[in-house]
PDB file of N, CA and C in Angstrom:
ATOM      1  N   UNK A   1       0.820  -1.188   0.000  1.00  0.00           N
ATOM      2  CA  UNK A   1       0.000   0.000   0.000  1.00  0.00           C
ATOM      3  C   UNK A   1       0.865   1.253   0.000  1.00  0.00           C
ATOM      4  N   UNK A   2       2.072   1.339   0.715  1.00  0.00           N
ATOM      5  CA  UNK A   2       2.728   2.529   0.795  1.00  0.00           C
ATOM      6  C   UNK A   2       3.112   2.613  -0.511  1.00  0.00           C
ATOM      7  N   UNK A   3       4.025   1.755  -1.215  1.00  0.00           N
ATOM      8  CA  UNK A   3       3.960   2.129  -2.968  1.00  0.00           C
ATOM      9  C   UNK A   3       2.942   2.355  -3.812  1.00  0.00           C
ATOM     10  N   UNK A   4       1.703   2.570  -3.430  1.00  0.00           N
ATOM     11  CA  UNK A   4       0.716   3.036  -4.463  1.00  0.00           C
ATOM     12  C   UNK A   4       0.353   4.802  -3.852  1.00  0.00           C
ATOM     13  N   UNK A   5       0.956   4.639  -2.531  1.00  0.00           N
ATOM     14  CA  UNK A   5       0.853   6.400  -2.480  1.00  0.00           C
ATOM     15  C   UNK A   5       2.183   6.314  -2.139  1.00  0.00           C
ATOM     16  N   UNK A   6       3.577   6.086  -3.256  1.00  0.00           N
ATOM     17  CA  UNK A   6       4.361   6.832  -2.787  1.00  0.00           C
ATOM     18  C   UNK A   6       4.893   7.170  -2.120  1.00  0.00           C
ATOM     19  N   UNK A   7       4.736   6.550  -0.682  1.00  0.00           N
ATOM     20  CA  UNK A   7       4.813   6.776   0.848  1.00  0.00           C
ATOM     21  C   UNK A   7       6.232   6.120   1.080  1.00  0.00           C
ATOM     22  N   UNK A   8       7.348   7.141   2.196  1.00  0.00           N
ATOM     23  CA  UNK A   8       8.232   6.161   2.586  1.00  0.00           C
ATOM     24  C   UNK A   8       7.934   6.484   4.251  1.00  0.00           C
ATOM     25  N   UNK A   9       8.438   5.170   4.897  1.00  0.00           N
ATOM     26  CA  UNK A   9       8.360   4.704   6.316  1.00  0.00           C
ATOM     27  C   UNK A   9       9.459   5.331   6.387  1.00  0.00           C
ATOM     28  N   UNK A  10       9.673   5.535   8.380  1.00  0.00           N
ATOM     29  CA  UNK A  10      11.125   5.058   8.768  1.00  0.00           C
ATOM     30  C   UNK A  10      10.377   5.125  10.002  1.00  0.00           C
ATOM     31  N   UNK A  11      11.512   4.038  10.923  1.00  0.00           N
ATOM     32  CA  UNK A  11      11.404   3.718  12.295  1.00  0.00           C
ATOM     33  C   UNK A  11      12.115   4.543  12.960  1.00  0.00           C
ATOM     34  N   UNK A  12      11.435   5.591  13.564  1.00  0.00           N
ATOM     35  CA  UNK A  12      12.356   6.398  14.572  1.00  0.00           C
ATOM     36  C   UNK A  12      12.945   5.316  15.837  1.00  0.00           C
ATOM     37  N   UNK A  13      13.940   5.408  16.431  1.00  0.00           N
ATOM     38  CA  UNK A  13      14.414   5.264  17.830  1.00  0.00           C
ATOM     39  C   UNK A  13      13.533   5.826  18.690  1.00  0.00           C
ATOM     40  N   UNK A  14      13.299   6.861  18.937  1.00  0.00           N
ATOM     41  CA  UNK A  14      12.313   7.284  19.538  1.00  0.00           C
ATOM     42  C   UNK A  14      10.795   7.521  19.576  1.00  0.00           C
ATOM     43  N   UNK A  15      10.190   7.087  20.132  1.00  0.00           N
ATOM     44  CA  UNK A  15       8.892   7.768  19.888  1.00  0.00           C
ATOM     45  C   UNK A  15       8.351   9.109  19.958  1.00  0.00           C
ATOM     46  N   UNK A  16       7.794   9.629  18.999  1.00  0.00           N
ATOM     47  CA  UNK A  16       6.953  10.759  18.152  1.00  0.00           C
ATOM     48  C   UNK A  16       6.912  11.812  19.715  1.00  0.00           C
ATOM     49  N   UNK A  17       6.351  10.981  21.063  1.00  0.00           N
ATOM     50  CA  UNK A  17       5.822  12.281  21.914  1.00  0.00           C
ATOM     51  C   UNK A  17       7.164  12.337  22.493  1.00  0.00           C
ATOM     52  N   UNK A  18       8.279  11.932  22.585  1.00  0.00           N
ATOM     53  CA  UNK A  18       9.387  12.477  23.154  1.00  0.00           C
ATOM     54  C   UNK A  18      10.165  13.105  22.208  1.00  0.00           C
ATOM     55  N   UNK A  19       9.804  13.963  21.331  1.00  0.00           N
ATOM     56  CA  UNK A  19      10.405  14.371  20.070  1.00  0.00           C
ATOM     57  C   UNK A  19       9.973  15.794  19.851  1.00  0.00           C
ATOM     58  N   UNK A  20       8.417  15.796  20.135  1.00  0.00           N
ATOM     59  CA  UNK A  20       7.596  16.630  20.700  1.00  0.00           C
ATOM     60  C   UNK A  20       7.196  17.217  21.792  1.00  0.00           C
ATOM     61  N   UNK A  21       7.513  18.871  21.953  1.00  0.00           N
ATOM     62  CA  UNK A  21       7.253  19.165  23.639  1.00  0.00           C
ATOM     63  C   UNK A  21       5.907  20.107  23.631  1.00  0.00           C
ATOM     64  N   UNK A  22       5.221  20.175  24.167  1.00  0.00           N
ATOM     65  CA  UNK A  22       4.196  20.852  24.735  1.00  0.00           C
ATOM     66  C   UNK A  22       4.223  21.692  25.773  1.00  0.00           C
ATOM     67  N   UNK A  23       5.265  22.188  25.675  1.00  0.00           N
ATOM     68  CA  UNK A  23       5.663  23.284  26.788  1.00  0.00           C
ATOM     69  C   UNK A  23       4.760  24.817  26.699  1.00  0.00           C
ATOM     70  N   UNK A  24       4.138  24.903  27.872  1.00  0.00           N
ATOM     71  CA  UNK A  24       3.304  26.294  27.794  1.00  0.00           C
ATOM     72  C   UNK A  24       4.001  26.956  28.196  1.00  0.00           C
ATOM     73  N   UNK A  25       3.894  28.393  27.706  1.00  0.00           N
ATOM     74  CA  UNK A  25       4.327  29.450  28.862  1.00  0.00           C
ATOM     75  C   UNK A  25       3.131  29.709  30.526  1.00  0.00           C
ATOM     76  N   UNK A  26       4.603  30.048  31.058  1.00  0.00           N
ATOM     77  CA  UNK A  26       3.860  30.273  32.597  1.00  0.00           C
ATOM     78  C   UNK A  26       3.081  31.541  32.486  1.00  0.00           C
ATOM     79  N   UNK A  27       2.154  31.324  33.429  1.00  0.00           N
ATOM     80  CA  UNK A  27       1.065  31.821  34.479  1.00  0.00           C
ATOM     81  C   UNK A  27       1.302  33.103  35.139  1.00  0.00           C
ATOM     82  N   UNK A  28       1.502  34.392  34.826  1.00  0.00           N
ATOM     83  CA  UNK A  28       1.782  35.672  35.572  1.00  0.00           C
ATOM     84  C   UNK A  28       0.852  35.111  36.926  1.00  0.00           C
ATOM     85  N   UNK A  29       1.299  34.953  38.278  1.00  0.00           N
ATOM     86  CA  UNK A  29       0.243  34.801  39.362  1.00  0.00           C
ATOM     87  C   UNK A  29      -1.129  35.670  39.631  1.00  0.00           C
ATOM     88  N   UNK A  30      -1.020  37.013  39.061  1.00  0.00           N
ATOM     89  CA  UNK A  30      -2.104  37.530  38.799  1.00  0.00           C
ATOM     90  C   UNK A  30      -3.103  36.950  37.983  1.00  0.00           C
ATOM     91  N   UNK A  31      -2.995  36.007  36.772  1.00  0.00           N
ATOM     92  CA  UNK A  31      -3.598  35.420  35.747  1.00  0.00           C
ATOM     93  C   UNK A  31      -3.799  33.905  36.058  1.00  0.00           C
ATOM     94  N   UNK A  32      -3.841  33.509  37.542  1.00  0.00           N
ATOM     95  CA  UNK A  32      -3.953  32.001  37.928  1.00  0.00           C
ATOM     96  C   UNK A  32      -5.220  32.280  38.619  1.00  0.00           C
ATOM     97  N   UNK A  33      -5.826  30.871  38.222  1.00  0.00           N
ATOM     98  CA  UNK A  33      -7.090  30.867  38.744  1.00  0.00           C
ATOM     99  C   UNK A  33      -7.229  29.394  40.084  1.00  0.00           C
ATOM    100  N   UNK A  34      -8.233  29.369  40.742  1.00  0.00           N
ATOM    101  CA  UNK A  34      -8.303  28.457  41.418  1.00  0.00           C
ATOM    102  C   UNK A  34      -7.030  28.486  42.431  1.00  0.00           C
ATOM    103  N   UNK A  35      -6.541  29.666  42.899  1.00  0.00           N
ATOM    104  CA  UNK A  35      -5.343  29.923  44.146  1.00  0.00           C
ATOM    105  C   UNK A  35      -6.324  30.600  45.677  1.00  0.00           C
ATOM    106  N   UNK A  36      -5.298  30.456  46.575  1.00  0.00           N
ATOM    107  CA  UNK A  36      -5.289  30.752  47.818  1.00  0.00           C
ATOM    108  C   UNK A  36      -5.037  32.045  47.743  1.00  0.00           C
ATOM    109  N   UNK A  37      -5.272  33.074  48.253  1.00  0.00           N
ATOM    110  CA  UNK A  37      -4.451  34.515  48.554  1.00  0.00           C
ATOM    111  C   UNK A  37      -5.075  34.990  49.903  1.00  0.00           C
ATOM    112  N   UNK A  38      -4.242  35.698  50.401  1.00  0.00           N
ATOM    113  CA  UNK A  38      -4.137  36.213  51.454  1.00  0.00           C
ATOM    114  C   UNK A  38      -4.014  38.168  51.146  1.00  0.00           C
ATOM    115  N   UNK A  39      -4.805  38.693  51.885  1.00  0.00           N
ATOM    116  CA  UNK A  39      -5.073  40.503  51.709  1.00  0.00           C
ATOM    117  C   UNK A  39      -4.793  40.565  53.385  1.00  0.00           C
ATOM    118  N   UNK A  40      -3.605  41.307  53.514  1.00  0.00           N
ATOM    119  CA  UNK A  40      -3.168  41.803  54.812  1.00  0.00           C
ATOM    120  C   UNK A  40      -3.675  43.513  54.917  1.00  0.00           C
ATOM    121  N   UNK A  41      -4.257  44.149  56.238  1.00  0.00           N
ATOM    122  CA  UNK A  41      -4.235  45.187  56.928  1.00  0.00           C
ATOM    123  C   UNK A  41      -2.715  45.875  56.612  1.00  0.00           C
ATOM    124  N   UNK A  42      -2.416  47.001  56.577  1.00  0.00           N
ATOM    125  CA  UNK A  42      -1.239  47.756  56.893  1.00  0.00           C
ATOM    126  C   UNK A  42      -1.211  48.207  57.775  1.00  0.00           C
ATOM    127  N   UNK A  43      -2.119  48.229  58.787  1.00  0.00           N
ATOM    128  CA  UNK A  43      -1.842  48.604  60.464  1.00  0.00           C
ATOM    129  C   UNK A  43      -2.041  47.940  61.504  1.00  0.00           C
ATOM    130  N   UNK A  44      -2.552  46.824  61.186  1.00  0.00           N
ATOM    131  CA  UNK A  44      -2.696  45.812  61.658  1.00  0.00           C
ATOM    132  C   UNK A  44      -2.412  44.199  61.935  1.00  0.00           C
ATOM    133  N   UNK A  45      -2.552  43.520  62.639  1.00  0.00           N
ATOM    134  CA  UNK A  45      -2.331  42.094  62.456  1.00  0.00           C
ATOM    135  C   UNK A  45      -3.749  41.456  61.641  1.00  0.00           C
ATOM    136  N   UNK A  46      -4.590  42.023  60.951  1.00  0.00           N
ATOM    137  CA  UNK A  46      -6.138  41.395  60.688  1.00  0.00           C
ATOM    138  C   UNK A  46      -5.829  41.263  59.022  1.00  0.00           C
ATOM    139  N   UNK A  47      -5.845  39.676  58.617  1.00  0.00           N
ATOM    140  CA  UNK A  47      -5.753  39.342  57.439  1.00  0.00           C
ATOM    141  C   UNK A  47      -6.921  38.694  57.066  1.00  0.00           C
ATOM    142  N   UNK A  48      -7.468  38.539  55.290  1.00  0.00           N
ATOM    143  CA  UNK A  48      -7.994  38.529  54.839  1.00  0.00           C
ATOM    144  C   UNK A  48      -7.778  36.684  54.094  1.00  0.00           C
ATOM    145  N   UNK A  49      -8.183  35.520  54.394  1.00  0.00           N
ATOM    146  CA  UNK A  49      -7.978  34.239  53.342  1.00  0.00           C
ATOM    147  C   UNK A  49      -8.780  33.835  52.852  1.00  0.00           C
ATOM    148  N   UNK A  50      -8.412  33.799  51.707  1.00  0.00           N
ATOM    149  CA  UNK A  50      -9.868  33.124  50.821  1.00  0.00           C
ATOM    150  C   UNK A  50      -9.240  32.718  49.325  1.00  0.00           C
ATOM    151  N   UNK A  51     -10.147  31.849  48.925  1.00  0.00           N
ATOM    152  CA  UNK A  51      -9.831  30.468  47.656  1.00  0.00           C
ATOM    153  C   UNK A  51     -10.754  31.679  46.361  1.00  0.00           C
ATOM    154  N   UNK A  52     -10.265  31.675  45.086  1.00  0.00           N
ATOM    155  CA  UNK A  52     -11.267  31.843  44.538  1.00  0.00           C
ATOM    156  C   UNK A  52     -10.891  31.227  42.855  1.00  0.00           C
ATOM    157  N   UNK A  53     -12.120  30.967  42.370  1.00  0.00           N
ATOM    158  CA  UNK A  53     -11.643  30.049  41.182  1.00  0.00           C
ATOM    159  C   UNK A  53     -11.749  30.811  39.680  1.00  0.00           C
ATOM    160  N   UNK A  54     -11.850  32.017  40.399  1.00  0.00           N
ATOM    161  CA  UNK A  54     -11.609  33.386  39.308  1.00  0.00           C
ATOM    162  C   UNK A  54     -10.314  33.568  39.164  1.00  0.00           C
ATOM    163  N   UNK A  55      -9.991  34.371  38.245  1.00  0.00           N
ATOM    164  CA  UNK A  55      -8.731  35.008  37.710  1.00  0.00           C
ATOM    165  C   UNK A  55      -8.126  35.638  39.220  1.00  0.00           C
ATOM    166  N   UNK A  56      -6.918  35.345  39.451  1.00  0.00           N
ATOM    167  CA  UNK A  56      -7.046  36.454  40.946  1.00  0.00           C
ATOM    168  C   UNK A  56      -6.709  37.808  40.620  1.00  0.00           C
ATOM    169  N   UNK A  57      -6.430  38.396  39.210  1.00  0.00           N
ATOM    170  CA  UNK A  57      -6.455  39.556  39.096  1.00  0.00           C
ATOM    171  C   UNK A  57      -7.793  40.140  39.260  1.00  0.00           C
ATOM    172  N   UNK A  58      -9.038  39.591  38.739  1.00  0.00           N
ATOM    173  CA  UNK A  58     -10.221  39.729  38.623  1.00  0.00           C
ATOM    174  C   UNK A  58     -11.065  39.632  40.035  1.00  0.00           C
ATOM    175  N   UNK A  59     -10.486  38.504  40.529  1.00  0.00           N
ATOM    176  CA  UNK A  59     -11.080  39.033  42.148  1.00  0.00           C
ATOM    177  C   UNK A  59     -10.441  39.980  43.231  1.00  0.00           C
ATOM    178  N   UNK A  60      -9.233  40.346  42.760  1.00  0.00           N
ATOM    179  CA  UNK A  60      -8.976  41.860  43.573  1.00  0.00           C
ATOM    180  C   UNK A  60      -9.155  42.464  42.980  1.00  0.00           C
ATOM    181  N   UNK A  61     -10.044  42.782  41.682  1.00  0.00           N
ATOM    182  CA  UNK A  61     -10.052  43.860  41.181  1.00  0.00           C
ATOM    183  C   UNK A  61     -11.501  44.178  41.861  1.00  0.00           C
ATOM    184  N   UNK A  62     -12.289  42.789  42.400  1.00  0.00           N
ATOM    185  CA  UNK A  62     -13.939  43.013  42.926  1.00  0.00           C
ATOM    186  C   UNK A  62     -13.648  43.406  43.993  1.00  0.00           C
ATOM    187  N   UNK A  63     -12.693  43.072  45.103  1.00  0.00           N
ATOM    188  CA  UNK A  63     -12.364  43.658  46.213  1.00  0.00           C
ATOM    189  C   UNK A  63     -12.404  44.796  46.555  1.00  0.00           C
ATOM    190  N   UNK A  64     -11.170  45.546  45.654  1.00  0.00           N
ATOM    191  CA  UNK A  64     -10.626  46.974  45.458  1.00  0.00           C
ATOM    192  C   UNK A  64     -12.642  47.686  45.291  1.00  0.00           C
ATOM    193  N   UNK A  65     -13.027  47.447  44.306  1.00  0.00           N
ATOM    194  CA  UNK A  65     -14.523  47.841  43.948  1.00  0.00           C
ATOM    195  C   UNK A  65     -15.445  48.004  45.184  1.00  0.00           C
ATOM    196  N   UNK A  66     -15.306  46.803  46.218  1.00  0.00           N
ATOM    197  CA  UNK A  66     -16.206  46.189  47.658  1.00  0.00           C
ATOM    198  C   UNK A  66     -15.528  47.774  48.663  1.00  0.00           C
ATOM    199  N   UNK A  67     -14.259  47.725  48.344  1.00  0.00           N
ATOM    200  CA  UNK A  67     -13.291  48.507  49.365  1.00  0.00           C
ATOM    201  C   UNK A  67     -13.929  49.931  48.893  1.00  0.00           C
ATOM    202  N   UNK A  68     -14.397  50.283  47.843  1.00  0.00           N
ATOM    203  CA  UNK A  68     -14.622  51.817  47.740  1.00  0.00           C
ATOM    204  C   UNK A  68     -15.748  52.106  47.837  1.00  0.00           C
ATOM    205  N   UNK A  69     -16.608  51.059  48.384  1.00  0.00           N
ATOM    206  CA  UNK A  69     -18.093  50.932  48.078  1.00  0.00           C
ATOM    207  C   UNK A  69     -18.503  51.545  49.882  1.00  0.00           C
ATOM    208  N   UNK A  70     -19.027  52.527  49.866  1.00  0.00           N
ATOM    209  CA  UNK A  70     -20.057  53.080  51.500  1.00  0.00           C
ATOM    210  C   UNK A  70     -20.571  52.436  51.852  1.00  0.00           C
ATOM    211  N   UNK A  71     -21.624  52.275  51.352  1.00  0.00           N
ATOM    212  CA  UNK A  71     -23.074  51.625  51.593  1.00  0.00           C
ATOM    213  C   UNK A  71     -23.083  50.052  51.041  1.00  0.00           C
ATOM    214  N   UNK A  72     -24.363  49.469  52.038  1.00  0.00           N
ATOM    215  CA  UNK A  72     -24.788  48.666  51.117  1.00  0.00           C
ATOM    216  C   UNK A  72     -24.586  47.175  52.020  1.00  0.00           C
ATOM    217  N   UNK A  73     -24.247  45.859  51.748  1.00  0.00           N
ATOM    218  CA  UNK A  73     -23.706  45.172  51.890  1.00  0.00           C
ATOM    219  C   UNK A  73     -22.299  44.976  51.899  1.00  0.00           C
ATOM    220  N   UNK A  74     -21.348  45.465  52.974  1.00  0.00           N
ATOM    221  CA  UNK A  74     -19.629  45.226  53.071  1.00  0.00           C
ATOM    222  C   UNK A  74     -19.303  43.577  53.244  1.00  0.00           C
ATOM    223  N   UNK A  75     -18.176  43.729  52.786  1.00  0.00           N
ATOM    224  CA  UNK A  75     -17.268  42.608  53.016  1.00  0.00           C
ATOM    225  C   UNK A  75     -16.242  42.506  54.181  1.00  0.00           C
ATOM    226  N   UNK A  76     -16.171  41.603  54.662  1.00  0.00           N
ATOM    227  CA  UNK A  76     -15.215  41.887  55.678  1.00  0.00           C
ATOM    228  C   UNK A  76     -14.046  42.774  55.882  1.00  0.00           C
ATOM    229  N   UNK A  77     -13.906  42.708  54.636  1.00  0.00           N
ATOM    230  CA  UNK A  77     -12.561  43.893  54.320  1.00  0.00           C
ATOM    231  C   UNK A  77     -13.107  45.091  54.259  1.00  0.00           C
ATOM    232  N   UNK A  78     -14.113  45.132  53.359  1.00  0.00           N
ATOM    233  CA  UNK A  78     -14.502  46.931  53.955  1.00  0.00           C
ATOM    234  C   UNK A  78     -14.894  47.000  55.151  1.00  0.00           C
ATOM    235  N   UNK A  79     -15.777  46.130  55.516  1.00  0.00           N
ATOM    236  CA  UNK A  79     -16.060  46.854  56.896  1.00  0.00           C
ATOM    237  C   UNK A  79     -15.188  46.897  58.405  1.00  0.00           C
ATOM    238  N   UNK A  80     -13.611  46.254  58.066  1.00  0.00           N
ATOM    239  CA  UNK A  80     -12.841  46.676  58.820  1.00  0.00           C
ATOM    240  C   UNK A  80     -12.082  47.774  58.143  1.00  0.00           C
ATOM    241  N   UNK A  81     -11.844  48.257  57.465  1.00  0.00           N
ATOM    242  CA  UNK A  81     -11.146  48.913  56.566  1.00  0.00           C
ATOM    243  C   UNK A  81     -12.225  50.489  57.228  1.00  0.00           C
ATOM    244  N   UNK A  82     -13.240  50.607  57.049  1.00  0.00           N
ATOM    245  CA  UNK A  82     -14.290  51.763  57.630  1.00  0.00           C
ATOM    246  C   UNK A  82     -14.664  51.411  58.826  1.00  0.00           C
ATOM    247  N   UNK A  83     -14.794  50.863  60.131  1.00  0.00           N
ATOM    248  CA  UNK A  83     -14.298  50.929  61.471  1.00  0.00           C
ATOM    249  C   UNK A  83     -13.433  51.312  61.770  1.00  0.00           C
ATOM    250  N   UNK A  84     -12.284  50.530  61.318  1.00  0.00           N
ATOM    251  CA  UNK A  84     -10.894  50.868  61.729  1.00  0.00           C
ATOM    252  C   UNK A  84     -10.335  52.239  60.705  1.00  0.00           C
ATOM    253  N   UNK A  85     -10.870  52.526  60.189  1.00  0.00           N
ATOM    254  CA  UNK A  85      -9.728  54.087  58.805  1.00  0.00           C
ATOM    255  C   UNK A  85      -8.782  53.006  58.562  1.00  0.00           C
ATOM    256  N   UNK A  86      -8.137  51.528  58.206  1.00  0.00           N
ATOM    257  CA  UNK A  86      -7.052  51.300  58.005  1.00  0.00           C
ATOM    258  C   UNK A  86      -7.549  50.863  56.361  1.00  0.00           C
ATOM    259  N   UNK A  87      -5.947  50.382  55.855  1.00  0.00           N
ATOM    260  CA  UNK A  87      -5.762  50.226  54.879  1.00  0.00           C
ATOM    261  C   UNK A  87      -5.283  48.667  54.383  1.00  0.00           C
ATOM    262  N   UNK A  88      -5.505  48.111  53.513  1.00  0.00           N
ATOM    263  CA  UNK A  88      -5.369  46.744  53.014  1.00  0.00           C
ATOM    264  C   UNK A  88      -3.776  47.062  51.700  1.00  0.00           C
ATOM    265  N   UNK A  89      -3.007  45.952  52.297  1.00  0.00           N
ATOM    266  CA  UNK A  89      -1.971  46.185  50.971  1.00  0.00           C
ATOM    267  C   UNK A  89      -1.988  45.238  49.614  1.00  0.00           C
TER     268      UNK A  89
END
């Protein structure tokens, strides 16, 4: 069959997927999803832990949003952040 298309074989030594790499580029940690992070006080010992399976740029960016927000329903972080006047780094 290979002489009716012309076809030539050869037997690599190796096999095809060690020949081939699939190497991604890395993950800026801002652009990882499904991580742990931690939001520390700057005047304080009162930290912030939580999992989220969003972008974690994207969920401190909802934070930062929660943090400038008055009213309404706060998050733990704002509403120590406006008790206390402190600041989150």
């Amino acid at each position: 069959m290979a002489e009716k298309f012309n076809l030539q074989l050869n037997y690599p030594k190796k096999k095809l997927n060690a020949c081939i790499t699939t190497a991604k580029d890395k993950l800026a940690n801002m652009s990882k999803c499904d991580v742990v992070y931690k939001i520390s006080c700057r005047y304080c010992d009162a930290m912030y832990i939580n999992q989220t399976k969003k972008q974690l740029q994207t969920r401190i960016q909802e934070h930062l949003k929660d943090i400038n927000q008055r009213s309404g329903c706060l998050s733990i972080i704002s509403d120590h952040r406006l008790t206390n006047k402190h600041e989150f780094k």
